[in-house]
PDB file of N, CA and C in Angstrom:
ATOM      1  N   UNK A   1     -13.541  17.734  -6.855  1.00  0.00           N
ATOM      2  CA  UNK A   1     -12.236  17.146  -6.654  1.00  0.00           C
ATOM      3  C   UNK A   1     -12.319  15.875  -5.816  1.00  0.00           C
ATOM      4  N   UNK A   2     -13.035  15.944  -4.635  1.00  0.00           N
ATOM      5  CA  UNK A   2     -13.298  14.803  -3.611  1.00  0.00           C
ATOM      6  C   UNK A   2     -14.022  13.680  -4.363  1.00  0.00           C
ATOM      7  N   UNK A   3     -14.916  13.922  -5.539  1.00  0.00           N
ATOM      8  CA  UNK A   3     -15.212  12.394  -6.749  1.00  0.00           C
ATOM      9  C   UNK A   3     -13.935  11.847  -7.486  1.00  0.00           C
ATOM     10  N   UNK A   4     -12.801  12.416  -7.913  1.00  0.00           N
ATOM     11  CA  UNK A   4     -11.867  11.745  -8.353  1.00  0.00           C
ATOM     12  C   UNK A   4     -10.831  11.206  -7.191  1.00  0.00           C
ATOM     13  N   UNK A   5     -11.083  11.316  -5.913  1.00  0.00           N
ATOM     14  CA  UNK A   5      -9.970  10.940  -4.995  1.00  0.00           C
ATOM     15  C   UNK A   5     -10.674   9.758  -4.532  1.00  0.00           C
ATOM     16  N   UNK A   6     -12.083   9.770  -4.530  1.00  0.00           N
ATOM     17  CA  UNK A   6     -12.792   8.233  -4.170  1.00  0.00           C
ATOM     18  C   UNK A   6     -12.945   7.038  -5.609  1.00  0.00           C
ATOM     19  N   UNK A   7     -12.673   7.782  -6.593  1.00  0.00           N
ATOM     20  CA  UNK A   7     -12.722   7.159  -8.060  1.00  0.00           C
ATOM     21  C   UNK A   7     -11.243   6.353  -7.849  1.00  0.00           C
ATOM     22  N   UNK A   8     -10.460   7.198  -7.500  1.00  0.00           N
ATOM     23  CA  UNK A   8      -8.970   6.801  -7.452  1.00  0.00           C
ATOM     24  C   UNK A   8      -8.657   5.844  -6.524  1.00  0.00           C
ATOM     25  N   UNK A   9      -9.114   6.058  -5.052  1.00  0.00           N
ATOM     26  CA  UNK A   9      -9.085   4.730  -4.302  1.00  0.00           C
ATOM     27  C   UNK A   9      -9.703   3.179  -4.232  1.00  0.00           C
ATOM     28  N   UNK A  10     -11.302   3.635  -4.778  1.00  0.00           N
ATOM     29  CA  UNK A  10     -12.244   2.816  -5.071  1.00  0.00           C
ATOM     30  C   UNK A  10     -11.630   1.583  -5.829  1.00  0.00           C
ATOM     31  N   UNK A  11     -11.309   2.127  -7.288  1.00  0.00           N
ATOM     32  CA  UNK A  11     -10.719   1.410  -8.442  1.00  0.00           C
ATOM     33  C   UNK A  11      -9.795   0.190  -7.670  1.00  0.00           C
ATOM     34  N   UNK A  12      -8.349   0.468  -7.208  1.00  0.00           N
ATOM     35  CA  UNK A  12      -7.817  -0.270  -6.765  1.00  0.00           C
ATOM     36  C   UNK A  12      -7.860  -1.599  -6.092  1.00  0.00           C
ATOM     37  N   UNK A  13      -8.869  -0.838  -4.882  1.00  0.00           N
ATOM     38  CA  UNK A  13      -9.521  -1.564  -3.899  1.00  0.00           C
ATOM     39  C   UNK A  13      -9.981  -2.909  -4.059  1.00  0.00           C
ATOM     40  N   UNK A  14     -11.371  -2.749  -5.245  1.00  0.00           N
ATOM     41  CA  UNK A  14     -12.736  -3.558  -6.044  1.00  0.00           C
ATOM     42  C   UNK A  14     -11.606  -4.509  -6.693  1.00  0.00           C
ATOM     43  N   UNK A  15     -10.625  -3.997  -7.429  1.00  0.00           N
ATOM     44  CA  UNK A  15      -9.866  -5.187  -8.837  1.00  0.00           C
ATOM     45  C   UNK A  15      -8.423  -5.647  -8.230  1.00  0.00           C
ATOM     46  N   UNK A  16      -8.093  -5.260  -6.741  1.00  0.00           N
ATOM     47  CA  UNK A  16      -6.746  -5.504  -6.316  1.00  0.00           C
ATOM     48  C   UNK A  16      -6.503  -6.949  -6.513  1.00  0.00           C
ATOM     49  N   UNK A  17      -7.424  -7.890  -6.260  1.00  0.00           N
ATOM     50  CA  UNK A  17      -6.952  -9.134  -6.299  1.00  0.00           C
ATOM     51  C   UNK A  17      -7.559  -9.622  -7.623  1.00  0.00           C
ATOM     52  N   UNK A  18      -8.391  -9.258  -8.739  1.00  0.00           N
ATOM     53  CA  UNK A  18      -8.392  -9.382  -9.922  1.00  0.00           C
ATOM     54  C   UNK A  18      -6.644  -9.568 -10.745  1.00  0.00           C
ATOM     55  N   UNK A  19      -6.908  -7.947 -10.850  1.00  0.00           N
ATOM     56  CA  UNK A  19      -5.390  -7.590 -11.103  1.00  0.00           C
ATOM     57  C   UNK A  19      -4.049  -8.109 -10.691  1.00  0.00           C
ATOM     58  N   UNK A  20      -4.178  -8.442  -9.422  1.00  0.00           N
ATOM     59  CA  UNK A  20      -2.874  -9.044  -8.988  1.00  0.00           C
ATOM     60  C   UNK A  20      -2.911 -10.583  -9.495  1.00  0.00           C
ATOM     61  N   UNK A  21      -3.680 -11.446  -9.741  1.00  0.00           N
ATOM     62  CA  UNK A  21      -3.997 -12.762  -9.956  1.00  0.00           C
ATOM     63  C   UNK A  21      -3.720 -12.714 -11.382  1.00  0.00           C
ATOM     64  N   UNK A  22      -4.166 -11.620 -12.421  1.00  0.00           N
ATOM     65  CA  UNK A  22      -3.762 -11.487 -13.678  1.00  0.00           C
ATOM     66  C   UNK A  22      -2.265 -11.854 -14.093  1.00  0.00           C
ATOM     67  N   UNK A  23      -1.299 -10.309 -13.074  1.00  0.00           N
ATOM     68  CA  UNK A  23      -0.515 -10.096 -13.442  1.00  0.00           C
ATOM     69  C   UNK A  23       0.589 -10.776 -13.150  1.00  0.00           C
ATOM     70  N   UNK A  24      -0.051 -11.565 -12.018  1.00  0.00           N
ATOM     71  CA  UNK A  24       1.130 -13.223 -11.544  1.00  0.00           C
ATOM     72  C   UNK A  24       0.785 -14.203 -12.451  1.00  0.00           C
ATOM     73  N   UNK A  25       0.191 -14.157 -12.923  1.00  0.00           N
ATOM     74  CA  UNK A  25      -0.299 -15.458 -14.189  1.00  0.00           C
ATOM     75  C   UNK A  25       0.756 -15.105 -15.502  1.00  0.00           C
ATOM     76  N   UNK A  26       0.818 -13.419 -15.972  1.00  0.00           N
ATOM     77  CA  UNK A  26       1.722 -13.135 -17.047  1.00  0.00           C
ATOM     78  C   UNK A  26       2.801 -13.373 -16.938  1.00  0.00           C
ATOM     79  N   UNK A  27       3.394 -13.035 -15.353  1.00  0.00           N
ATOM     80  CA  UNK A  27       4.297 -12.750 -15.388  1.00  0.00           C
ATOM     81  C   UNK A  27       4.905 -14.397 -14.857  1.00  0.00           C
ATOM     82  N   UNK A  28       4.674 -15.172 -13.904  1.00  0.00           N
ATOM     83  CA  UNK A  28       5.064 -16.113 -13.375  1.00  0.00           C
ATOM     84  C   UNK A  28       4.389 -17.455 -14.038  1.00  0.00           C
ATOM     85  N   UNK A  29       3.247 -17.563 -14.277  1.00  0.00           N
ATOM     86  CA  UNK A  29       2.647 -18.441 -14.859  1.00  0.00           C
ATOM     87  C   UNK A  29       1.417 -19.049 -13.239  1.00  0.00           C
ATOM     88  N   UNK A  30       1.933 -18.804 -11.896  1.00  0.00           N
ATOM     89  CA  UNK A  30       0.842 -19.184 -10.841  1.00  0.00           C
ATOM     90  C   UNK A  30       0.448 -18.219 -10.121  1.00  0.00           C
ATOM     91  N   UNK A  31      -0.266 -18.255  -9.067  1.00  0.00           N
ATOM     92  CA  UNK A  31      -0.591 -17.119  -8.577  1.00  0.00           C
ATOM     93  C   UNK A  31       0.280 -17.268  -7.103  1.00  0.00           C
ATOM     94  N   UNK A  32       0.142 -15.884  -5.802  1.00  0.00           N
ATOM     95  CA  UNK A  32       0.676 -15.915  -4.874  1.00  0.00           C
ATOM     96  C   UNK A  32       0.217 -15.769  -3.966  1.00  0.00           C
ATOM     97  N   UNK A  33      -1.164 -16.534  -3.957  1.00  0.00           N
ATOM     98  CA  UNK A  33      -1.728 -16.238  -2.545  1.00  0.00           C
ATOM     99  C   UNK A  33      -3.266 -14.991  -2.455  1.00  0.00           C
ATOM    100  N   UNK A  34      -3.860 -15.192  -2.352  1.00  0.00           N
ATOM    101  CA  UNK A  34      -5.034 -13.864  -2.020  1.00  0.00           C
ATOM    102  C   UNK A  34      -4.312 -12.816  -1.661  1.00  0.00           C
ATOM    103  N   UNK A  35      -3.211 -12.410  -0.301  1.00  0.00           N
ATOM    104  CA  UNK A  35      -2.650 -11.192   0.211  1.00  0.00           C
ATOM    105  C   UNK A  35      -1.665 -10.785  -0.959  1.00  0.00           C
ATOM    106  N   UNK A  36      -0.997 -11.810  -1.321  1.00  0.00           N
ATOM    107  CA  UNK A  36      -0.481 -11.210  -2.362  1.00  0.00           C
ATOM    108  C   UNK A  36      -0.462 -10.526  -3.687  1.00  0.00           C
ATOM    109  N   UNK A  37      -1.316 -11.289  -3.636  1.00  0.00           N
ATOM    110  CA  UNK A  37      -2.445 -11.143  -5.320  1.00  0.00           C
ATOM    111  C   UNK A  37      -2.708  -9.430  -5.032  1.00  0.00           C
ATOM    112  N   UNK A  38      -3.549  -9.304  -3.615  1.00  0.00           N
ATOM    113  CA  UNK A  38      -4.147  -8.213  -3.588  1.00  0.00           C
ATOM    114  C   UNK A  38      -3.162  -7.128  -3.225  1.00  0.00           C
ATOM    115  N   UNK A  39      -2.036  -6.914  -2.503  1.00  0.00           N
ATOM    116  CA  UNK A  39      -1.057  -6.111  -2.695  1.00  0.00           C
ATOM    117  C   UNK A  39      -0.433  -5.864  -3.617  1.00  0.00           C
ATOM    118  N   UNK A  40       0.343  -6.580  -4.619  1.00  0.00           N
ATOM    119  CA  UNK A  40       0.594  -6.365  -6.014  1.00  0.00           C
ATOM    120  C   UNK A  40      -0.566  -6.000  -6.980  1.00  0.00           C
ATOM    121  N   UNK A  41      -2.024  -6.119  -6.684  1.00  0.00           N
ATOM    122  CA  UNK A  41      -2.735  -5.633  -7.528  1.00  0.00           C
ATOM    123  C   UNK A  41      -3.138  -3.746  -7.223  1.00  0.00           C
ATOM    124  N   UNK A  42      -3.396  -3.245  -5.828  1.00  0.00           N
ATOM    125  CA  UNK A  42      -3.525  -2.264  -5.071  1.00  0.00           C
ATOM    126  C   UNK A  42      -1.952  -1.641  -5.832  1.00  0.00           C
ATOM    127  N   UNK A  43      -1.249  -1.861  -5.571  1.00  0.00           N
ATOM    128  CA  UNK A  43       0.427  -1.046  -5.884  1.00  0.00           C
ATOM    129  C   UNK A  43       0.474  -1.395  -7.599  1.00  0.00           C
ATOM    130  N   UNK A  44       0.092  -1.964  -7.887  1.00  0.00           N
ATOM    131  CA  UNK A  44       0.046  -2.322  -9.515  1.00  0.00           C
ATOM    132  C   UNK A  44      -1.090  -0.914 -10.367  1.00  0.00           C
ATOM    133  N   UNK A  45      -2.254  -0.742  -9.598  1.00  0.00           N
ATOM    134  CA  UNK A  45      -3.369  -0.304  -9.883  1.00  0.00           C
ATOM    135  C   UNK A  45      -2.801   1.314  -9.427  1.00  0.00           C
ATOM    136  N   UNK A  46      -2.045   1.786  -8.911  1.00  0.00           N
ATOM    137  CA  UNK A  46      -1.388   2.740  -8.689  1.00  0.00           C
ATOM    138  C   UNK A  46      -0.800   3.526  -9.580  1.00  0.00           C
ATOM    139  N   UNK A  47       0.256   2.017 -10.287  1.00  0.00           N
ATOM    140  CA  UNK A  47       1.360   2.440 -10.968  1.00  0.00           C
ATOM    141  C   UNK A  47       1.212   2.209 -12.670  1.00  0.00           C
ATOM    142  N   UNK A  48      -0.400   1.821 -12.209  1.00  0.00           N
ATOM    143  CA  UNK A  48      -1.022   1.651 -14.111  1.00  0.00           C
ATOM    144  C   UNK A  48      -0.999   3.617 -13.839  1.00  0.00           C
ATOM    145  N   UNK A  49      -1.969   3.976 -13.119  1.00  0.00           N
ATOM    146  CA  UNK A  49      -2.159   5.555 -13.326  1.00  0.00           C
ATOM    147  C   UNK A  49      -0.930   6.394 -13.251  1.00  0.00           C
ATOM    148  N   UNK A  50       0.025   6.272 -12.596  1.00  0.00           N
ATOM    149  CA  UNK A  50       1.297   6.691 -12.572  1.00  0.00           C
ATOM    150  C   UNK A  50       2.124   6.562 -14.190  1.00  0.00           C
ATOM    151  N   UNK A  51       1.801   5.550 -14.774  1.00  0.00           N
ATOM    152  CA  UNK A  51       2.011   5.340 -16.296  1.00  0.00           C
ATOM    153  C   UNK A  51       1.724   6.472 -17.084  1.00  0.00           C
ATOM    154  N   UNK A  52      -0.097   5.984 -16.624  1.00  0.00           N
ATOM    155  CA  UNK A  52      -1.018   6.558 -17.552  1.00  0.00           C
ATOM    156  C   UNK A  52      -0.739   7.977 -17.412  1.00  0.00           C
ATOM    157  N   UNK A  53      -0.377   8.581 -16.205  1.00  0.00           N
ATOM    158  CA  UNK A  53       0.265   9.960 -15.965  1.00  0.00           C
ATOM    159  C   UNK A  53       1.020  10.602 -16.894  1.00  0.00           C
ATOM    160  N   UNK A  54       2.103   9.651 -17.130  1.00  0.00           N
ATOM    161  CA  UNK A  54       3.161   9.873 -17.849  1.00  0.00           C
ATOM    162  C   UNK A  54       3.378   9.864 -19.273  1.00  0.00           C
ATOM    163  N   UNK A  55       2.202   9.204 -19.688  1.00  0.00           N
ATOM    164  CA  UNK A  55       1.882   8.997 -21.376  1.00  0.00           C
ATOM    165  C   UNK A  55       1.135   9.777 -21.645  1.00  0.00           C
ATOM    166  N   UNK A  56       0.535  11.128 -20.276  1.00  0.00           N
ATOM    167  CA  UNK A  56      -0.420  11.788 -20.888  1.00  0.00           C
ATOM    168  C   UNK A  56      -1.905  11.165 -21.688  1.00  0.00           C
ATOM    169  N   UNK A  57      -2.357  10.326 -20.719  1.00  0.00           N
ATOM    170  CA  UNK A  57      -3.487   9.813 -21.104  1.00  0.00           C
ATOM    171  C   UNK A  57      -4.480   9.313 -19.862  1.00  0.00           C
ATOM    172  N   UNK A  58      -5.678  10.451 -19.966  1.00  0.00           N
ATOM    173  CA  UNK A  58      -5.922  10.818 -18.976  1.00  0.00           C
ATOM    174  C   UNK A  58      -7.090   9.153 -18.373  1.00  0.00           C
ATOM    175  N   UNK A  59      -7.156   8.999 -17.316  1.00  0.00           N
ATOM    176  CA  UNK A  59      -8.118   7.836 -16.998  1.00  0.00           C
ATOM    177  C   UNK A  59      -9.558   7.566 -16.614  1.00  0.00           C
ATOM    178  N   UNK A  60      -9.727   8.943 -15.687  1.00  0.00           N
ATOM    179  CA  UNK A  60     -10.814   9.187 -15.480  1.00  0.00           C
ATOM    180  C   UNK A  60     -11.857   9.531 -17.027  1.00  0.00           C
ATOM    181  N   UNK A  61     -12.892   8.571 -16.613  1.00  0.00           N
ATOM    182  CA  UNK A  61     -14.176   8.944 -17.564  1.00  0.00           C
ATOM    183  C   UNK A  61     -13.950   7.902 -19.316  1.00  0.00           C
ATOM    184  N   UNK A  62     -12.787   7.369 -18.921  1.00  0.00           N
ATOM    185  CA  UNK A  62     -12.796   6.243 -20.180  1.00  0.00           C
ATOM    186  C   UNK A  62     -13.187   4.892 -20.422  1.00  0.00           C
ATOM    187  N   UNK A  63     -13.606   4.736 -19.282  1.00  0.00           N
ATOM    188  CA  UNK A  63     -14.134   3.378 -19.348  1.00  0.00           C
ATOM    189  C   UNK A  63     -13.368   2.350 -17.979  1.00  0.00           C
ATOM    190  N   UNK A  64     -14.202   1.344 -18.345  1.00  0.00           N
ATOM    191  CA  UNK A  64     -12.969   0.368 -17.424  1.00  0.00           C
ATOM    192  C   UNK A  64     -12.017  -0.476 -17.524  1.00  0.00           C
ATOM    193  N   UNK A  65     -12.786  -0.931 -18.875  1.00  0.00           N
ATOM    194  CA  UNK A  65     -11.603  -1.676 -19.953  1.00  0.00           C
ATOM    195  C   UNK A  65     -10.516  -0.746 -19.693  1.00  0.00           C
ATOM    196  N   UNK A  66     -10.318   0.413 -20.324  1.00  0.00           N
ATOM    197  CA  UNK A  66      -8.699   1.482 -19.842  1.00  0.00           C
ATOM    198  C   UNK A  66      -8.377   0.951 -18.954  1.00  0.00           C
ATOM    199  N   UNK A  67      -8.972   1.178 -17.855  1.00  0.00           N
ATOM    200  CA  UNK A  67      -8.289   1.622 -16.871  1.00  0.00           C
ATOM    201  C   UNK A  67      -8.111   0.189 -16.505  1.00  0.00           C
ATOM    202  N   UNK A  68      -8.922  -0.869 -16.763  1.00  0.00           N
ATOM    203  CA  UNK A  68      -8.135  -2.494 -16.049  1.00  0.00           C
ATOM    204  C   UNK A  68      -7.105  -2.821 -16.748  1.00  0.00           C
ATOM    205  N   UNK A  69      -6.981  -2.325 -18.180  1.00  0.00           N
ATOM    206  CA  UNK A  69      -5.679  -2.353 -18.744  1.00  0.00           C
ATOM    207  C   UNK A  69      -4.599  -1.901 -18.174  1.00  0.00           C
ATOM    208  N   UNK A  70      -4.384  -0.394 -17.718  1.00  0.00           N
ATOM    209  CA  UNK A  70      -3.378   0.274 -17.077  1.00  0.00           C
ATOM    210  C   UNK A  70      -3.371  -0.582 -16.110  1.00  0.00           C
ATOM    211  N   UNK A  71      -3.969  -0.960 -15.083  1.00  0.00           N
ATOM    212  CA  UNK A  71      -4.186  -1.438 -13.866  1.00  0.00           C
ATOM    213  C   UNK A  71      -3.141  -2.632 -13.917  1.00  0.00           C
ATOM    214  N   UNK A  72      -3.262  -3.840 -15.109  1.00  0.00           N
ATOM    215  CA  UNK A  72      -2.478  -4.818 -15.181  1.00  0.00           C
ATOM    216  C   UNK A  72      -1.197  -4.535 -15.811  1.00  0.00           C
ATOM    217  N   UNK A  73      -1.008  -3.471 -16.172  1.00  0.00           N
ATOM    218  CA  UNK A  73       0.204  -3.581 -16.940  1.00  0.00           C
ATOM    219  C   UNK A  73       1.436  -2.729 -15.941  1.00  0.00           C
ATOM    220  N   UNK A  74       0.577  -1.867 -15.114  1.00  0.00           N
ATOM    221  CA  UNK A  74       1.023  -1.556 -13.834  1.00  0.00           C
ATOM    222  C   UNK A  74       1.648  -2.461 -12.733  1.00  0.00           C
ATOM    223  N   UNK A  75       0.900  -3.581 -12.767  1.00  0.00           N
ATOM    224  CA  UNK A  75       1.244  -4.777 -12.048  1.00  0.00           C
ATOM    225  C   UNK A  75       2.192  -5.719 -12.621  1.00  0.00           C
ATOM    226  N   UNK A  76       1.776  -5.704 -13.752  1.00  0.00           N
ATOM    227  CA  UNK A  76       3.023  -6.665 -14.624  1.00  0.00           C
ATOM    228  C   UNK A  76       4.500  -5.818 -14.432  1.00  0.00           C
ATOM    229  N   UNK A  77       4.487  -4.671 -14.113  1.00  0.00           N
ATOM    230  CA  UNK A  77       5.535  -3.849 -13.781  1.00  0.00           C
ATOM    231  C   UNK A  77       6.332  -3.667 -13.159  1.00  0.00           C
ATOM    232  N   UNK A  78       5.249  -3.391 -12.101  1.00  0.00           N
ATOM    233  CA  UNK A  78       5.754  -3.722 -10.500  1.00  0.00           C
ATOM    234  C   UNK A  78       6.381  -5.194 -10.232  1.00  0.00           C
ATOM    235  N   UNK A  79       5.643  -6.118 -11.100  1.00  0.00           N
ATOM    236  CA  UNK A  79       6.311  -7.759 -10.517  1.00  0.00           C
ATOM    237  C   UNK A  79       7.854  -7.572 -11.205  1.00  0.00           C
ATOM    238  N   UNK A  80       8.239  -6.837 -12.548  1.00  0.00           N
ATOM    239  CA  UNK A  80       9.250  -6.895 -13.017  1.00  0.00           C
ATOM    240  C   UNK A  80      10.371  -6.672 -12.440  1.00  0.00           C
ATOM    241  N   UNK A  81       9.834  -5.423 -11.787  1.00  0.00           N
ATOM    242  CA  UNK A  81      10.865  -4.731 -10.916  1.00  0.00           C
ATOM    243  C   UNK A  81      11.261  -5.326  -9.614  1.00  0.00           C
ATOM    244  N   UNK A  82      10.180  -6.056  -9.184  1.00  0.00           N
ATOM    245  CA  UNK A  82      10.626  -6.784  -8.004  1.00  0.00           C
ATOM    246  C   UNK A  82      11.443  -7.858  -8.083  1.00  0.00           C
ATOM    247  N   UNK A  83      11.233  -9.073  -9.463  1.00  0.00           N
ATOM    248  CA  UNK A  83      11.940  -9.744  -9.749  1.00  0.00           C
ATOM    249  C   UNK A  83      13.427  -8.854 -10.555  1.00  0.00           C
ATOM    250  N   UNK A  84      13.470  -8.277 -10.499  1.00  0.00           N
ATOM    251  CA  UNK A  84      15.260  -7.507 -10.843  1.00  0.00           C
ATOM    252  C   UNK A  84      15.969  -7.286  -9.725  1.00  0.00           C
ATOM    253  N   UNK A  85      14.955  -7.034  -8.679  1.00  0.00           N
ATOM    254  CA  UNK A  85      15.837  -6.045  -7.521  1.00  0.00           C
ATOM    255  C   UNK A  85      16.457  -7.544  -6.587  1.00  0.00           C
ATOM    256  N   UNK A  86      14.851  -8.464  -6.622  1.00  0.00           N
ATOM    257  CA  UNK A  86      15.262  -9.444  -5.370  1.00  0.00           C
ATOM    258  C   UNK A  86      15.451 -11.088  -6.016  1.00  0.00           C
ATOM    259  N   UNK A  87      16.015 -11.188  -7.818  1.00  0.00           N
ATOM    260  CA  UNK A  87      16.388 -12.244  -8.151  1.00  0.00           C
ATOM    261  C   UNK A  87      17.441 -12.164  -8.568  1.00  0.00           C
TER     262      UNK A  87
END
């Protein structure tokens, strides 16, 4: 159990500012900074698995392609929602 809770934090961690730099590029067209990048990518990379939860599609052991997919589309998510609540 304690390999999927370091799988689960790890992930985030390594691609937070990957991911976040992605998903400000889709969504905004620039990026927001390194801290930002990497907080929207960390809470993005969360809420890809929180998805992936929910579609019943499990993450662990599929690769990374999956899971950087969930990861950005998680983030593209999270930016959505932020731009609804605070535009």
């Amino acid at each position: 159990m304690l390999e999927h809770i370091a799988d689960f934090t790890a992930w985030p961690i390594l691609t937070g500012f990957l991911v976040g730099y992605i998903a400000n590029r889709i969504m905004s067209g620039e990026g927001k900074g390194c801290c930002m990048n990497f907080i929207i990518g960390v809470v993005g990379s969360y809420a890809g698995s929180l998805i992936s939860h929910l579609l019943n599609i499990e993450l662990f052991g599929k690769g990374y392609i999956t899971n950087f997919v969930f990861c950005v589309a998680g983030a593209v998510t999270v930016l959505w929602i932020w731009k609804k609540i605070f535009d």
